[in-house]
Protein backbone atom coordinates (compact mmCIF):
# COMPACT_ATOMS: atom_id res chain seq x y z
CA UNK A 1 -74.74 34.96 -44.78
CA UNK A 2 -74.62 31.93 -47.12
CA UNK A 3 -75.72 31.97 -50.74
CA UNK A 4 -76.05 28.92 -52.72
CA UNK A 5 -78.87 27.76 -55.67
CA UNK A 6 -82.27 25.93 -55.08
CA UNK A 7 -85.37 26.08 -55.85
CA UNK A 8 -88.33 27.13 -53.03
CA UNK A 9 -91.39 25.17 -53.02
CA UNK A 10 -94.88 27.03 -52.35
CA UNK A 11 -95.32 25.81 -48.60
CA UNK A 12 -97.78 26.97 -45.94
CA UNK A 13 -96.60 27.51 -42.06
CA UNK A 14 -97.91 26.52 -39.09
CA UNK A 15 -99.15 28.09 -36.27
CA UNK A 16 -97.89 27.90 -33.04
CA UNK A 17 -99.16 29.88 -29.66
CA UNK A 18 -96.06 30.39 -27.87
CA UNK A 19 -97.90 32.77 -24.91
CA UNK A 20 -96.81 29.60 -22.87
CA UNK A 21 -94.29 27.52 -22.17
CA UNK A 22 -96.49 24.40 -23.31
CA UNK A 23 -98.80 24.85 -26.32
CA UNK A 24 -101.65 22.07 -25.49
CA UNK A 25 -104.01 23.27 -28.68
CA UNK A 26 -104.70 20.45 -30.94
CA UNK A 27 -102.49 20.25 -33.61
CA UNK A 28 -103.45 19.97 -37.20
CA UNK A 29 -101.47 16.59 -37.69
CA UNK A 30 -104.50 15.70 -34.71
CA UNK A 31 -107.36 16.28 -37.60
CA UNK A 32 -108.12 19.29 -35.57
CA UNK A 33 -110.21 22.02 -37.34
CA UNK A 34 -108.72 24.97 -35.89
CA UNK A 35 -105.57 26.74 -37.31
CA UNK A 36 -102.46 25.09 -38.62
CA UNK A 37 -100.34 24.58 -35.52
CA UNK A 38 -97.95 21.65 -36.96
CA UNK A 39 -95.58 21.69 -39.78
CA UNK A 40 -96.14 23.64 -43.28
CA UNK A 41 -97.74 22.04 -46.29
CA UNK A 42 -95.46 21.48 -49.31
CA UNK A 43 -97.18 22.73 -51.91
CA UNK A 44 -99.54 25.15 -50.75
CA UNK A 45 -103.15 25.19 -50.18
CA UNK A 46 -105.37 23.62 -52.67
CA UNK A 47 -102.28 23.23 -54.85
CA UNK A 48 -100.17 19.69 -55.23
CA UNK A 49 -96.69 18.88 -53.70
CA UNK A 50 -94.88 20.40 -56.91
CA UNK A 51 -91.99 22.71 -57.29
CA UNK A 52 -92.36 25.80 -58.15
CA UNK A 53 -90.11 29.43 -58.98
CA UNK A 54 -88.77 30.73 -56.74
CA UNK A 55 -89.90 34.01 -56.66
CA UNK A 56 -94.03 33.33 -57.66
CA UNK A 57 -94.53 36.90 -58.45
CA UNK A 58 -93.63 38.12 -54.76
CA UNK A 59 -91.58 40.77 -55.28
CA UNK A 60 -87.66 40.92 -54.93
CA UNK A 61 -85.15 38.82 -54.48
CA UNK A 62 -82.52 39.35 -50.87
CA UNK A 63 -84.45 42.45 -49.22
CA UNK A 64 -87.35 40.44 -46.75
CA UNK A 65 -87.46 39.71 -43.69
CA UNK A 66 -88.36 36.51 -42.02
CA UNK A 67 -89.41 36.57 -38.33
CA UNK A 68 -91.32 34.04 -36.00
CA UNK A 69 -91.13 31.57 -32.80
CA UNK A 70 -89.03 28.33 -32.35
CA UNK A 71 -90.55 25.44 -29.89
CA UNK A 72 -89.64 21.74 -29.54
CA UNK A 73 -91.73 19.35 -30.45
CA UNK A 74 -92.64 17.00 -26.49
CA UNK A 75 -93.03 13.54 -28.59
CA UNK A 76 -93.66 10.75 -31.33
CA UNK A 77 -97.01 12.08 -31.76
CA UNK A 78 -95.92 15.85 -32.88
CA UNK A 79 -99.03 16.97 -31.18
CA UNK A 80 -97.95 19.45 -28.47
CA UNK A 81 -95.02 21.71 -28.29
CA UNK A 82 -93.04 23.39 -25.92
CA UNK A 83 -91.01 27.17 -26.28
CA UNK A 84 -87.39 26.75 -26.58
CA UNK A 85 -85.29 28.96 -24.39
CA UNK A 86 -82.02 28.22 -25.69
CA UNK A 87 -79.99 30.03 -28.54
CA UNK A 88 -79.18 28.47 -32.08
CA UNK A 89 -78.90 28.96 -35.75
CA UNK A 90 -81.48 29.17 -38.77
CA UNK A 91 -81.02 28.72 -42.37
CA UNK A 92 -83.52 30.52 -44.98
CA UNK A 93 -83.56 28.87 -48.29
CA UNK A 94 -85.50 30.70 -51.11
CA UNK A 95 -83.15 31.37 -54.10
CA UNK A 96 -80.49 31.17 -51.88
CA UNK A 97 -79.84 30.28 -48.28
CA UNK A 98 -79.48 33.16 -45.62
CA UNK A 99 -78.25 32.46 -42.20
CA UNK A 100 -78.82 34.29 -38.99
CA UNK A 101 -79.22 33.48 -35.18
CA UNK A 102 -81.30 32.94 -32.31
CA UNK A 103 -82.01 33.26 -28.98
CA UNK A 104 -85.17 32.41 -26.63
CA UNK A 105 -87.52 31.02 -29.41
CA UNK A 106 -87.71 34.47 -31.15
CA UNK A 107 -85.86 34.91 -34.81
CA UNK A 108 -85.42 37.56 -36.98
CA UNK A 109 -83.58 36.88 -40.21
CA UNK A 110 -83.25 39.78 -42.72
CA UNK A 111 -82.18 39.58 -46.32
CA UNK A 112 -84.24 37.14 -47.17
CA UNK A 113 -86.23 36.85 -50.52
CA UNK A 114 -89.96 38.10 -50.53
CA UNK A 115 -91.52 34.97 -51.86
CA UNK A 116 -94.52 32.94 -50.94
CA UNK A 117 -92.90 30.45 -49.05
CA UNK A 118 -88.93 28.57 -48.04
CA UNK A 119 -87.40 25.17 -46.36
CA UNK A 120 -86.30 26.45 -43.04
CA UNK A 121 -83.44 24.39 -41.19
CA UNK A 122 -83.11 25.32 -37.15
CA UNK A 123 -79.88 24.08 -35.44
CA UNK A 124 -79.63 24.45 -31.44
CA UNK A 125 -76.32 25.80 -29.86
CA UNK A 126 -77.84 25.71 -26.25
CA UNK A 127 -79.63 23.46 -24.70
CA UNK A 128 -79.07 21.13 -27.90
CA UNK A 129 -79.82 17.86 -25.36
CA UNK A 130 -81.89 15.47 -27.22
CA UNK A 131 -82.59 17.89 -30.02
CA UNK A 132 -82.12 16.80 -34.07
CA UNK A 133 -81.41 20.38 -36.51
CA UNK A 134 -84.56 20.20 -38.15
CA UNK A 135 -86.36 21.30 -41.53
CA UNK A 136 -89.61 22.39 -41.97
CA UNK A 137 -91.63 24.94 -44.21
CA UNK A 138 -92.00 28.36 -43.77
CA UNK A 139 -94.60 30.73 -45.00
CA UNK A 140 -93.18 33.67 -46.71
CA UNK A 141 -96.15 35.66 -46.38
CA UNK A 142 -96.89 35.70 -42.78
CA UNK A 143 -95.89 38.37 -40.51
CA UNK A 144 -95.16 35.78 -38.12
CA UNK A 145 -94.35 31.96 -38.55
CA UNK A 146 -93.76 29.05 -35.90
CA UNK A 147 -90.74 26.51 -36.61
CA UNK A 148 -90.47 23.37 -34.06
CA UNK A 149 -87.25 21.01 -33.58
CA UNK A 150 -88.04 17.53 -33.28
CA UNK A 151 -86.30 15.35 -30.45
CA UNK A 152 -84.31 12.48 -30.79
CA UNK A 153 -85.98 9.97 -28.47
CA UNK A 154 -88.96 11.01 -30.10
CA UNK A 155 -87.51 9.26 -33.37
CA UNK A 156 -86.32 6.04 -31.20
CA UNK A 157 -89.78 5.54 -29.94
CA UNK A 158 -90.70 5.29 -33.62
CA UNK A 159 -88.47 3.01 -34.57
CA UNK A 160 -88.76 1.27 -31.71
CA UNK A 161 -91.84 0.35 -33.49
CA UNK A 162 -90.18 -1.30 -36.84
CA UNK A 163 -90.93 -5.32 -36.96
CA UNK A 164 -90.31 -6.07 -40.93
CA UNK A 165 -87.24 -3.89 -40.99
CA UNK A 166 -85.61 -3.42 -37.48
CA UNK A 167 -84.15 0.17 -37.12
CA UNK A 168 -81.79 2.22 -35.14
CA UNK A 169 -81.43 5.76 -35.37
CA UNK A 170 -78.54 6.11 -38.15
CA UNK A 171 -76.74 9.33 -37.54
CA UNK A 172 -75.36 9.75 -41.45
CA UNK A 173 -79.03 9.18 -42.38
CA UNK A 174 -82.46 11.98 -42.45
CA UNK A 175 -85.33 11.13 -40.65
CA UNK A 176 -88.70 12.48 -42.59
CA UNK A 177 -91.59 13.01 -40.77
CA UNK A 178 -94.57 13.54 -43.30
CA UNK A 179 -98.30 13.96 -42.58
CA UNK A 180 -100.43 13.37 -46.06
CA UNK A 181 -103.63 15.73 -46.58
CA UNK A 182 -106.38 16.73 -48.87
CA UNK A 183 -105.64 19.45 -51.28
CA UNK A 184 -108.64 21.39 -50.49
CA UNK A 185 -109.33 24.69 -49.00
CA UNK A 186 -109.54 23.61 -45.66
CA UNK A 187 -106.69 20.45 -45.93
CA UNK A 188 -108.02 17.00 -43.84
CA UNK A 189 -105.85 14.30 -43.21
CA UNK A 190 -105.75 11.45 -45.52
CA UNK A 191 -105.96 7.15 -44.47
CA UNK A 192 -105.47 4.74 -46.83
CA UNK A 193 -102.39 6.36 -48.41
CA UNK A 194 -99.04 4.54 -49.02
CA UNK A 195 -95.43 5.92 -49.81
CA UNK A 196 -94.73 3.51 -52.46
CA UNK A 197 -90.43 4.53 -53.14
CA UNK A 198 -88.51 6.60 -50.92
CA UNK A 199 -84.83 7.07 -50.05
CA UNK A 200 -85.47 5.20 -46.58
CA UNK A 201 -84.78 1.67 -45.37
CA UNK A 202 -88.22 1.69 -44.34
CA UNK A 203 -91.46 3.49 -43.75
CA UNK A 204 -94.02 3.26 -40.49
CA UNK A 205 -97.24 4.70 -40.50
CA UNK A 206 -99.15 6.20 -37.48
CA UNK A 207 -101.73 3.83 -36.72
CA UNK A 208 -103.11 6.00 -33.30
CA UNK A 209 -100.22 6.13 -30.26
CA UNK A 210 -98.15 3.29 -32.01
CA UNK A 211 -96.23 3.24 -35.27
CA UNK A 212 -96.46 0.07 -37.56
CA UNK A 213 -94.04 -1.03 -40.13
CA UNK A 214 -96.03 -3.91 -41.49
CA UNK A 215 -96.57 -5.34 -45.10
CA UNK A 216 -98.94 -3.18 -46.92
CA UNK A 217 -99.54 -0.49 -44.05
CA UNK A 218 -101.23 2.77 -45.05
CA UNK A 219 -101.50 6.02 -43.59
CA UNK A 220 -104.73 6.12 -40.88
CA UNK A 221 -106.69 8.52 -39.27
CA UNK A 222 -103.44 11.13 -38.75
CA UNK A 223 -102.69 10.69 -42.22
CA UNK A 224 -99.15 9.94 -40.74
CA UNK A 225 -96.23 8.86 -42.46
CA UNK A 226 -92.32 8.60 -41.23
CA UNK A 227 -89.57 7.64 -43.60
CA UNK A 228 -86.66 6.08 -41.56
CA UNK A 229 -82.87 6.30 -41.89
CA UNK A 230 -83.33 7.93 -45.43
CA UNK A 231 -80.18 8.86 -47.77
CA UNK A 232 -79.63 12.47 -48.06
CA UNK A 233 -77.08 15.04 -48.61
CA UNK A 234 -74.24 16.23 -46.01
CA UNK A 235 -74.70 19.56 -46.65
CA UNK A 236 -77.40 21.65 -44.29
CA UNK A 237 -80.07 21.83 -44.48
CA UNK A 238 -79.62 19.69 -47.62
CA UNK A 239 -81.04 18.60 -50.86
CA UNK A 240 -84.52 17.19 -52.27
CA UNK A 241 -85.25 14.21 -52.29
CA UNK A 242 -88.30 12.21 -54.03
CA UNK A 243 -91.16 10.19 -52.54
CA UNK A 244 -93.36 8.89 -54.52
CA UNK A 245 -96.86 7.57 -52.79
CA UNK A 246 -100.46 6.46 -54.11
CA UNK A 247 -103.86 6.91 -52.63
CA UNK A 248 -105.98 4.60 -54.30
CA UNK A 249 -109.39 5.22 -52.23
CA UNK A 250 -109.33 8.80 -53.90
CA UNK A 251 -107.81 7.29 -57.18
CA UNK A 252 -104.40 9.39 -56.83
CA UNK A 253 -100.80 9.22 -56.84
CA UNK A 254 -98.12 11.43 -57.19
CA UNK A 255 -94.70 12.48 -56.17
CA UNK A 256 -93.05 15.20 -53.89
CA UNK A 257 -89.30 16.68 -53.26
CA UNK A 258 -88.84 16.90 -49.81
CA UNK A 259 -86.14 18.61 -48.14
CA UNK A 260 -83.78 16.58 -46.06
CA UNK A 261 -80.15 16.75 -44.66
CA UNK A 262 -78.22 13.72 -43.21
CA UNK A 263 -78.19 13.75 -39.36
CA UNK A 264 -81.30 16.28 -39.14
CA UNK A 265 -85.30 15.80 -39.25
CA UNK A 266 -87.75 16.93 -41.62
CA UNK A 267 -91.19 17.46 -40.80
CA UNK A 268 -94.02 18.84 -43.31
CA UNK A 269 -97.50 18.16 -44.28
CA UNK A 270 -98.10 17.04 -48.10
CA UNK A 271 -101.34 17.68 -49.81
CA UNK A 272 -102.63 15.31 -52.26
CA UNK A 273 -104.10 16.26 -55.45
């Protein structure tokens, strides 16, 4: 076990089924209606991407327990999953970081704080072919919560996409995978949204199967947004970093801290109040 500072932000996890070896529901990042079954949302529901303390009136600090499911996300569209089978290592990060293992997409990490929500990093030992360490939020509430490592060639096909800036996949740089939503009750995702400074050498948007990278692209119907090749610590599973974005068909803008480590992929939904 590893203990260092940081501050948790209020996330909310996502759902996976993992009854089956390939999880074909719709995920949220599809503007599905049913349960959250992609990343967690930084920030928390009906709340804006803002840090918060760490321990939000959730009890004590170092005696929870954190359990849940690890998958791998199939491809660039993040939209189906599959149950990993191989063995790895998880970091908890609340008011400190907490570090246990894994094997055959079941985790149980103990010691943990009892807050409302952590940054979870996921590294794979086994069967690490094609698979990036990956961040994501975690709720702290749940009784159980679904992480998902992203894949590598997934990221190529992205930037595979770039035209203004031309890309490669940098392997001293993060790759952040964000999906922008309302900050209501029930979140939706959000078009016409633009990340307008980020650590990155350049942001694509979703714009339905293909990624674009051109001059004043927005988010569209996935809300979708991926900062490429951004600057980030060394140090797993890293540091905040700021993006700043505007959405002016609902009249807002904003900023969030995102976690992201150099080498590894970070994947969360932000709502946008």
């Amino acid at each position: 076990m590893s203990r260092s500072g940081a501050v948790a932000v209020f996330l909310v996890a996502g759902v996976f089924a993992a009854c089956s070896s390939t999880n074909e529901r719709k995920p949220y990042l599809g503007g599905g209606t049913d349960a959250f079954s992609g990343p967690g949302l930084v920030g928390g529901k009906g709340r804006s991407g803002s840090t918060s303390t760490p321990d939000g009136g959730s009890g004590p600090v170092g005696n929870g327990t954190l359990t849940g499911t690890v998958a791998v996300y199939q491809d660039s569209t993040f939209s189906t999953v599959q149950t990993f089978t191989g063995s790895g290592n998880i970091t908890v990060r609340g008011t400190h970081d907490v570090t246990g293992t894994f094997v055959g997409g079941q985790f149980t990490v103990n010691g943990v704080d009892r807050v409302a929500s952590f940054w979870v990093g996921l590294e794979a030992t086994t069967q690490t072919t094609d698979l990036l360490p990956t961040i994501s939020p975690a709720d702290g509430t749940a009784t159980s919560v679904a992480l998902a490592f992203g894949r590598k060639s997934a990221i190529l096909d992205i930037l595979a996409s770039a035209v203004r800036v031309p890309q490669e996949l940098e392997s001293d740089k993060a790759q952040i995978f964000l999906g922008f939503v309302s900050s209501s009750a029930t979140p939706t995702p959000l078009a016409g949204v633009q990340i307008t400074q980020s650590p990155g050498k350049d942001v694509l948007y979703d714009a339905g199967g293909i990624y674009t990278d051109a001059d004043q692209a927005t988010t569209q119907a996935r809300g979708i947004a991926f900062i490429a090749n951004a600057t980030a610590s060394a140090q797993f599973p890293g540091s905040n970093v700021v993006v700043t974005y505007q959405a002016p068909r609902i009249g807002k803008s904003g900023s969030v801290q995102i976690l992201a480590s150099a080498g590894a992929f970070t994947i969360a939904l932000v709502p946008v109040n």
